[in-house]
PDB file of N, CA and C in Angstrom:
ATOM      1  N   UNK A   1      31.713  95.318  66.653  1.00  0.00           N
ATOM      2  CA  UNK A   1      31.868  94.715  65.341  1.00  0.00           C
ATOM      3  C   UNK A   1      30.598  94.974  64.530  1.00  0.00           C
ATOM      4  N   UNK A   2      30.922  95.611  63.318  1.00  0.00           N
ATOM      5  CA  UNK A   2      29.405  95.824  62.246  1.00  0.00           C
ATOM      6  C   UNK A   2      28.535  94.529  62.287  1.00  0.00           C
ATOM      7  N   UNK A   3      27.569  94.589  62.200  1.00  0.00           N
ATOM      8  CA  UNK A   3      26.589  93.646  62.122  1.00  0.00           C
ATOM      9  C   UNK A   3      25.825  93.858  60.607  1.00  0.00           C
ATOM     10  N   UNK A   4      25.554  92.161  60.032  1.00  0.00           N
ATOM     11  CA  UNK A   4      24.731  92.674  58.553  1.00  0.00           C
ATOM     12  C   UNK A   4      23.514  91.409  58.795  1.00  0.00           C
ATOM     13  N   UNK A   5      22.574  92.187  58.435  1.00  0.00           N
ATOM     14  CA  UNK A   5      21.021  91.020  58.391  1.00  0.00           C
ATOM     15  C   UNK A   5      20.959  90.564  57.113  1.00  0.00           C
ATOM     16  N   UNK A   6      21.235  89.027  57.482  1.00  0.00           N
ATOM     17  CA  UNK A   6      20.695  87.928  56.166  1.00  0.00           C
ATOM     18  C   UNK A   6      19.626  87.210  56.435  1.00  0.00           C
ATOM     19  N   UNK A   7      18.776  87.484  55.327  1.00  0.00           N
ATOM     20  CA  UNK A   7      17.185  86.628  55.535  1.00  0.00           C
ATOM     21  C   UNK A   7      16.691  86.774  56.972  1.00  0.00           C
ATOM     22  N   UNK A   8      16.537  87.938  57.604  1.00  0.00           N
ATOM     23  CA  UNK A   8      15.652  88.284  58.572  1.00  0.00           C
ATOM     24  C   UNK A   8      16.640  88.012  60.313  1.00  0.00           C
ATOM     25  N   UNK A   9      17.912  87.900  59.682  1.00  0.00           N
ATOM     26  CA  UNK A   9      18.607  87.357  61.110  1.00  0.00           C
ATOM     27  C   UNK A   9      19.746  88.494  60.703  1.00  0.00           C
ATOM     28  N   UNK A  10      20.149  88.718  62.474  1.00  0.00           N
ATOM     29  CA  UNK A  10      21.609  89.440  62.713  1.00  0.00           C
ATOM     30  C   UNK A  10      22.503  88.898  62.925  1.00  0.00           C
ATOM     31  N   UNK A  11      23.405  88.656  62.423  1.00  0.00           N
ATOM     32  CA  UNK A  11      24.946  87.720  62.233  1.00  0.00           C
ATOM     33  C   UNK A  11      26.257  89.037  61.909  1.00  0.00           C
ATOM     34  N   UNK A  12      26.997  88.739  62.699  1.00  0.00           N
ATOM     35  CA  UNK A  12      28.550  89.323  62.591  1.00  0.00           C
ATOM     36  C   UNK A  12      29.016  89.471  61.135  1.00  0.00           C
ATOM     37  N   UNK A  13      29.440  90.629  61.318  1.00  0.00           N
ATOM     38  CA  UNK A  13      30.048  90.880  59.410  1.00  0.00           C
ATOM     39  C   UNK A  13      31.021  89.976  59.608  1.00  0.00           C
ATOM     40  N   UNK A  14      32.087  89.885  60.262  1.00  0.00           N
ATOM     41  CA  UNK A  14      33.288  88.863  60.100  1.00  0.00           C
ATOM     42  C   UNK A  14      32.857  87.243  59.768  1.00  0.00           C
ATOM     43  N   UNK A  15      31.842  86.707  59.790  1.00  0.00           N
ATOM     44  CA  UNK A  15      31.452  85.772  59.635  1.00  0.00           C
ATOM     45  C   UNK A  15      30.896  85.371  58.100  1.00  0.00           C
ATOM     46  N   UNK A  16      30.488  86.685  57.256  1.00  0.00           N
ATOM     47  CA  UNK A  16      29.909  86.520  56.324  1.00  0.00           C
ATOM     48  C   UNK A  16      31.735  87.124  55.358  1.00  0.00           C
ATOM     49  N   UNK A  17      32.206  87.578  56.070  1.00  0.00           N
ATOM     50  CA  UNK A  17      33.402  87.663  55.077  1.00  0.00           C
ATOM     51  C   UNK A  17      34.210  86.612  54.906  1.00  0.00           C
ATOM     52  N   UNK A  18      33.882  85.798  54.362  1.00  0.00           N
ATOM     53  CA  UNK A  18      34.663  84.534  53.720  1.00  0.00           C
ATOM     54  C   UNK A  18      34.156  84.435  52.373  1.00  0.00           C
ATOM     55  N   UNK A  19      34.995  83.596  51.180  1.00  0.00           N
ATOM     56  CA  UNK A  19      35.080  84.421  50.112  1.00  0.00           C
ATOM     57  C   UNK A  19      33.719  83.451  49.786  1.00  0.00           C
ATOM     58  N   UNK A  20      33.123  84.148  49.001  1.00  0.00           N
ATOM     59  CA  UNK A  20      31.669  83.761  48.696  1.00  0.00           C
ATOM     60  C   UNK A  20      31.798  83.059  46.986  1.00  0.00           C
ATOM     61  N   UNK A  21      31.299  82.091  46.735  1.00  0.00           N
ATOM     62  CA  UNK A  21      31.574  81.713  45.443  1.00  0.00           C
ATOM     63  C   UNK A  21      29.810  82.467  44.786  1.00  0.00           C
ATOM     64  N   UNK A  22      30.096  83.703  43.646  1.00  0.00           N
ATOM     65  CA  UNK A  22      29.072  84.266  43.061  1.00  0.00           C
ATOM     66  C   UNK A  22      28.284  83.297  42.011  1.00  0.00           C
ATOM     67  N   UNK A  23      29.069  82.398  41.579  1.00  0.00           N
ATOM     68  CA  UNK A  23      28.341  81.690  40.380  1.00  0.00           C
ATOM     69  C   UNK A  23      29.107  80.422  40.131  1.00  0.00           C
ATOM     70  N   UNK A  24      29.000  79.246  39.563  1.00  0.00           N
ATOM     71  CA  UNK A  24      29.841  78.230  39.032  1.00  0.00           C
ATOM     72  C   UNK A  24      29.842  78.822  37.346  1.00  0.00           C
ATOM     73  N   UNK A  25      30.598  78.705  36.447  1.00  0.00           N
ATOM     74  CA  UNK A  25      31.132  78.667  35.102  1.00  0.00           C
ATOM     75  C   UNK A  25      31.507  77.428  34.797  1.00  0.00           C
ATOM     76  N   UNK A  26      30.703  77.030  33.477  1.00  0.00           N
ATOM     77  CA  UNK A  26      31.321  75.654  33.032  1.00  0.00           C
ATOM     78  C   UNK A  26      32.551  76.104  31.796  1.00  0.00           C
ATOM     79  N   UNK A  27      33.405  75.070  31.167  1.00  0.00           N
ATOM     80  CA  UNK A  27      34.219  75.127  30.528  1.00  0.00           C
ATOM     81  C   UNK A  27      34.006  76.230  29.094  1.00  0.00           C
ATOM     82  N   UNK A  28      33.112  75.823  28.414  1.00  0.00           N
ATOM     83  CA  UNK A  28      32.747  77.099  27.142  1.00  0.00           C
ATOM     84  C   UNK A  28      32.851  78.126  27.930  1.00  0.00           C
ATOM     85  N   UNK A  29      32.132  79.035  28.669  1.00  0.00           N
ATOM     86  CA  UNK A  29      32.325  80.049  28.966  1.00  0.00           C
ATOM     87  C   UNK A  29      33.261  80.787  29.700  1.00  0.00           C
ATOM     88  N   UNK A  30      34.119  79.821  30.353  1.00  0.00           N
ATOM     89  CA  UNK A  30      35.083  79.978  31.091  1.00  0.00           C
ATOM     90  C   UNK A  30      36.467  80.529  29.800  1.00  0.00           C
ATOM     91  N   UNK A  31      36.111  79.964  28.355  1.00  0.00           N
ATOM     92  CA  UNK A  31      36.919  79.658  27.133  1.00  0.00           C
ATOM     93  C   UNK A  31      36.842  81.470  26.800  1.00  0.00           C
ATOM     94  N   UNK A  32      35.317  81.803  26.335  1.00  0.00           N
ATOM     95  CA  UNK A  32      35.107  82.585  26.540  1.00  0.00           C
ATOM     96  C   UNK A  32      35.533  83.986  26.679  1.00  0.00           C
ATOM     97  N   UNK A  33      35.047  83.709  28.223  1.00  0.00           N
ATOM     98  CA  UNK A  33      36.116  85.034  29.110  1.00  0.00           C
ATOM     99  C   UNK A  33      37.336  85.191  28.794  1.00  0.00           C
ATOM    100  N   UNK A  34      38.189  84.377  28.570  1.00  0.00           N
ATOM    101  CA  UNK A  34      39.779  84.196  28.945  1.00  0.00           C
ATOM    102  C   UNK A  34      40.482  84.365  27.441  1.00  0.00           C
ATOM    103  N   UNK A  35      39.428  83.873  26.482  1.00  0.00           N
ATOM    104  CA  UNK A  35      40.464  83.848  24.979  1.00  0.00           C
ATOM    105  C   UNK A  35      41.346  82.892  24.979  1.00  0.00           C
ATOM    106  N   UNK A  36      40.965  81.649  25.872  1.00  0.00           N
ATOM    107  CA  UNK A  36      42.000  80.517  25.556  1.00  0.00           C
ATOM    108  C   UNK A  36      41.362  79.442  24.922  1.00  0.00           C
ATOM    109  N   UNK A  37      41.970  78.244  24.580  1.00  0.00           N
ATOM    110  CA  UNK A  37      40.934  76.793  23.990  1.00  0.00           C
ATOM    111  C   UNK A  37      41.356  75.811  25.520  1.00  0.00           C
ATOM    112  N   UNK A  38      40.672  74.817  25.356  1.00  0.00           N
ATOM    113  CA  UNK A  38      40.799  73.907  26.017  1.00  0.00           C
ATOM    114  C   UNK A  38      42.164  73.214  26.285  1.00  0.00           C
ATOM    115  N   UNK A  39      42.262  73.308  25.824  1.00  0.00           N
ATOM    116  CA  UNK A  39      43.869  72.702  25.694  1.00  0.00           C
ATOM    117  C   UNK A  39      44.746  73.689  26.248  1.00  0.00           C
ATOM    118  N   UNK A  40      44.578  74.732  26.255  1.00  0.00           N
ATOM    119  CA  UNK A  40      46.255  75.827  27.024  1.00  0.00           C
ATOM    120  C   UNK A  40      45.028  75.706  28.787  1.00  0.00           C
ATOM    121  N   UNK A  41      43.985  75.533  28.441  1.00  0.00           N
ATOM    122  CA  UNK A  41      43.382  75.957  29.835  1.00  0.00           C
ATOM    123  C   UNK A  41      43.598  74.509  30.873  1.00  0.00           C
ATOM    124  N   UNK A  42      43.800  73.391  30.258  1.00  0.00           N
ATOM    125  CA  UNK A  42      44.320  72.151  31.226  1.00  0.00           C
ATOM    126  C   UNK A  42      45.845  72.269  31.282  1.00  0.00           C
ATOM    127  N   UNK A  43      46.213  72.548  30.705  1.00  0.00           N
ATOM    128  CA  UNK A  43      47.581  72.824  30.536  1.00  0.00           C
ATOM    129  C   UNK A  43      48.481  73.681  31.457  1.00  0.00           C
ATOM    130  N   UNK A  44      47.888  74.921  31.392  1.00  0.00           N
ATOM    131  CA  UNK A  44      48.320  75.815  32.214  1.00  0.00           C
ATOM    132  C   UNK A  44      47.597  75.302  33.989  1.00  0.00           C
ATOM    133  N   UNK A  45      46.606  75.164  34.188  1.00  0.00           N
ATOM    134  CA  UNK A  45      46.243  74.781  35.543  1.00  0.00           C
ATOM    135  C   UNK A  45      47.045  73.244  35.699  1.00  0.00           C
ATOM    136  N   UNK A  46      47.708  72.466  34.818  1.00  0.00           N
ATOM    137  CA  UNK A  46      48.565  72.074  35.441  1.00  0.00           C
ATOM    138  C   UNK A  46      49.734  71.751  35.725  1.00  0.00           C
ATOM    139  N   UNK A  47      50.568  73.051  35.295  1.00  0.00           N
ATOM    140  CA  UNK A  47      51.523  74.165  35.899  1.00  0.00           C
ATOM    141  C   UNK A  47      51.136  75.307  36.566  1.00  0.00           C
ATOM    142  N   UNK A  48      50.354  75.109  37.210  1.00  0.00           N
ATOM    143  CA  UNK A  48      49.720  76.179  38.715  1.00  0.00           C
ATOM    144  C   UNK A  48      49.469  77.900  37.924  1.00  0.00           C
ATOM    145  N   UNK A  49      49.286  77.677  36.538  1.00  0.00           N
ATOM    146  CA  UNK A  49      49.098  79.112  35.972  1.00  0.00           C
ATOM    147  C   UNK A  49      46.805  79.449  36.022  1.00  0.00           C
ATOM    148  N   UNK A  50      46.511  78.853  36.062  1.00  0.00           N
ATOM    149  CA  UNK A  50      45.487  79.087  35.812  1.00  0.00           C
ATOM    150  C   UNK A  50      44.670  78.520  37.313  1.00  0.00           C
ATOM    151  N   UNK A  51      43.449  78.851  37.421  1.00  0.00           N
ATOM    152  CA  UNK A  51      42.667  78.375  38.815  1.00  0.00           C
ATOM    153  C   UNK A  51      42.218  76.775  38.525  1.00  0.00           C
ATOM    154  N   UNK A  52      42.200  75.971  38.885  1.00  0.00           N
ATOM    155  CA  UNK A  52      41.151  74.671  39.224  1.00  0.00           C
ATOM    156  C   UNK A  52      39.742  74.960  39.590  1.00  0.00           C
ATOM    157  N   UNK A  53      39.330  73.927  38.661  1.00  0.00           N
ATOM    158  CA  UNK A  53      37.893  73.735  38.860  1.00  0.00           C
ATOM    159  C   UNK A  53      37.346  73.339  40.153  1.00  0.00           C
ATOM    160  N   UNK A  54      36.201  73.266  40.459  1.00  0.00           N
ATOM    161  CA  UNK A  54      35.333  72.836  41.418  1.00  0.00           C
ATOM    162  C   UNK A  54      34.761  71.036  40.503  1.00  0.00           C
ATOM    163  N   UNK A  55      34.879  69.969  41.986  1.00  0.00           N
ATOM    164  CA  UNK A  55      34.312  68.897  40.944  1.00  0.00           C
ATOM    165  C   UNK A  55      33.027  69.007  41.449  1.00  0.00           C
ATOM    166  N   UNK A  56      32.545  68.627  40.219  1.00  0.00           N
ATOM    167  CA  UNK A  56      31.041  68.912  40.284  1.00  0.00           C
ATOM    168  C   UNK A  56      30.069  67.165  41.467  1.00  0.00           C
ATOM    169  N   UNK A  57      30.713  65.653  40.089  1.00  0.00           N
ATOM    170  CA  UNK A  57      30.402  65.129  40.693  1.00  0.00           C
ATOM    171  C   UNK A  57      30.910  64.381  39.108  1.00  0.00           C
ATOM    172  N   UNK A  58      31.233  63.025  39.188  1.00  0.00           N
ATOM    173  CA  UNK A  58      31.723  62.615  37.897  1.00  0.00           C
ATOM    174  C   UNK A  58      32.486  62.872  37.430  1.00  0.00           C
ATOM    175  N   UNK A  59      32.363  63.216  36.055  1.00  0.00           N
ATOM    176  CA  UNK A  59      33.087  64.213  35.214  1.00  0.00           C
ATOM    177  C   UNK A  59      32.832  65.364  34.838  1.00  0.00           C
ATOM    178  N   UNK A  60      32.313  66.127  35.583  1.00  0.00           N
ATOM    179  CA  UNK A  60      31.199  67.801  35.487  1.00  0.00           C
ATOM    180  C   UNK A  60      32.460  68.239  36.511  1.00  0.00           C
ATOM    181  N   UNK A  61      33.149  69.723  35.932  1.00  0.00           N
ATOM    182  CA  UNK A  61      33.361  70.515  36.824  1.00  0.00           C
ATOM    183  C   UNK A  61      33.199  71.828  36.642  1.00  0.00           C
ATOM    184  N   UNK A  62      33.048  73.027  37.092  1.00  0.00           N
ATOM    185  CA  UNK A  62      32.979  74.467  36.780  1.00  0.00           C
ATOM    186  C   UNK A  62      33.768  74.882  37.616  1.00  0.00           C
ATOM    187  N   UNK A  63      34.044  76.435  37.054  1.00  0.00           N
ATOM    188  CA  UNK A  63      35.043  77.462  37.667  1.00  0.00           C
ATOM    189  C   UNK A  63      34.140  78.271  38.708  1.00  0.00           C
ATOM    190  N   UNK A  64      34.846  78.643  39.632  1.00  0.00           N
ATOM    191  CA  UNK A  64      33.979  79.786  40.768  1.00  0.00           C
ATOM    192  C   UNK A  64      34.316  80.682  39.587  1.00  0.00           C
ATOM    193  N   UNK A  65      33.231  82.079  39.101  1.00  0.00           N
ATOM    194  CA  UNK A  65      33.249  82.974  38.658  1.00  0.00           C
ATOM    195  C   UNK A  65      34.194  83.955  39.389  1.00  0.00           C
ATOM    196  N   UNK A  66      34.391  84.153  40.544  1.00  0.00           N
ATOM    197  CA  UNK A  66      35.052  85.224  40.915  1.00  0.00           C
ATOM    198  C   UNK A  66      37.052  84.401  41.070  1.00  0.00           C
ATOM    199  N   UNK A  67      37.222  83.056  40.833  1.00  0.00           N
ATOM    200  CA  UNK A  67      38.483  82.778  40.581  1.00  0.00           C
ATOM    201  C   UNK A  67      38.946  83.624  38.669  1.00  0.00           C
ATOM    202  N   UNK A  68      37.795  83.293  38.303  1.00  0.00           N
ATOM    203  CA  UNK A  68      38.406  83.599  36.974  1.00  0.00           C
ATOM    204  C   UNK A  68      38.628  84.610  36.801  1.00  0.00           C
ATOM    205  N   UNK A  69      37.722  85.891  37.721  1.00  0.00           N
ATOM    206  CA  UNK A  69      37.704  87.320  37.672  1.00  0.00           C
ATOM    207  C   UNK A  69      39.225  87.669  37.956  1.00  0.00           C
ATOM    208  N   UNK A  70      39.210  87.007  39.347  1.00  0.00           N
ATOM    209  CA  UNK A  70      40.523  87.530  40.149  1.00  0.00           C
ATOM    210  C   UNK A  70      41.841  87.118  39.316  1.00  0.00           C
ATOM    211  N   UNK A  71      41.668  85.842  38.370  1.00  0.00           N
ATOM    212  CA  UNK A  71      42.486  85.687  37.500  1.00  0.00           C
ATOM    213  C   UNK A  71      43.070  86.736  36.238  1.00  0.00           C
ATOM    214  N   UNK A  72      41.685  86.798  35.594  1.00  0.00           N
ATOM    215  CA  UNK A  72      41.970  88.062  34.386  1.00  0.00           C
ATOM    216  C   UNK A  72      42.625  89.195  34.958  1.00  0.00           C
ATOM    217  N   UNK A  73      42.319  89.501  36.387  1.00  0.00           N
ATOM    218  CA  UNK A  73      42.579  90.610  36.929  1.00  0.00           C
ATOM    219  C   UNK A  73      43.638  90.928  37.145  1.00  0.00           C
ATOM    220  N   UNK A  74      44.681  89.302  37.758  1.00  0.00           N
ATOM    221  CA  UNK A  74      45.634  89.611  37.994  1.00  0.00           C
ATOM    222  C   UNK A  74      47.189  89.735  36.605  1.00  0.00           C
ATOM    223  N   UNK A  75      46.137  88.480  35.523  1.00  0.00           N
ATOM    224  CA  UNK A  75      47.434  89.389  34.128  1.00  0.00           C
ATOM    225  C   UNK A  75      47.013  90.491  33.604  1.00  0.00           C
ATOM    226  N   UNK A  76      45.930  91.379  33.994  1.00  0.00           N
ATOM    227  CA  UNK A  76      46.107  92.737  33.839  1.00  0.00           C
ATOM    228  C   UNK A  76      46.969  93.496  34.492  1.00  0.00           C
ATOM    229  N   UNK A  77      47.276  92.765  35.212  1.00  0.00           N
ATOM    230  CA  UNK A  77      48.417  94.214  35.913  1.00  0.00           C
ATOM    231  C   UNK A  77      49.581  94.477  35.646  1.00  0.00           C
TER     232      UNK A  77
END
């Protein structure tokens, strides 16, 4: 099995392949990317069209950057 060194240690590639969250996105920019307002973007996530947030803690939540990617990505096709 390939092996990959993180921070000075050897660990199994299969171990590091789980999906990695690249960044959190808060709501403006999430608006942004997508060309939607606030309102179609609660809307649609809840009719299972759009990804769910991460809760932050309160009332703070952001998007994993790579949900939204994989999102745009997939009404491109």
């Amino acid at each position: 099995m390939p092996k990959e060194v993180i921070v000075g240690e050897e660990i199994e590639k299969e171990a590091t392949d789980t999906r990695r969250v690249t960044r959190l996105i808060r709501l403006p920019e999430v608006q942004h990317r997508v060309g939607l307002g606030r309102s179609t973007i609660y809307r649609w996530m809840a009719e299972g069209k759009f990804p769910k947030p991460i809760q932050l803690g309160g009332y703070s939540v952001a998007w994993a950057e790579n949900d939204i990617d994989e999102w745009i990505a997939g009404i491109m096709e």
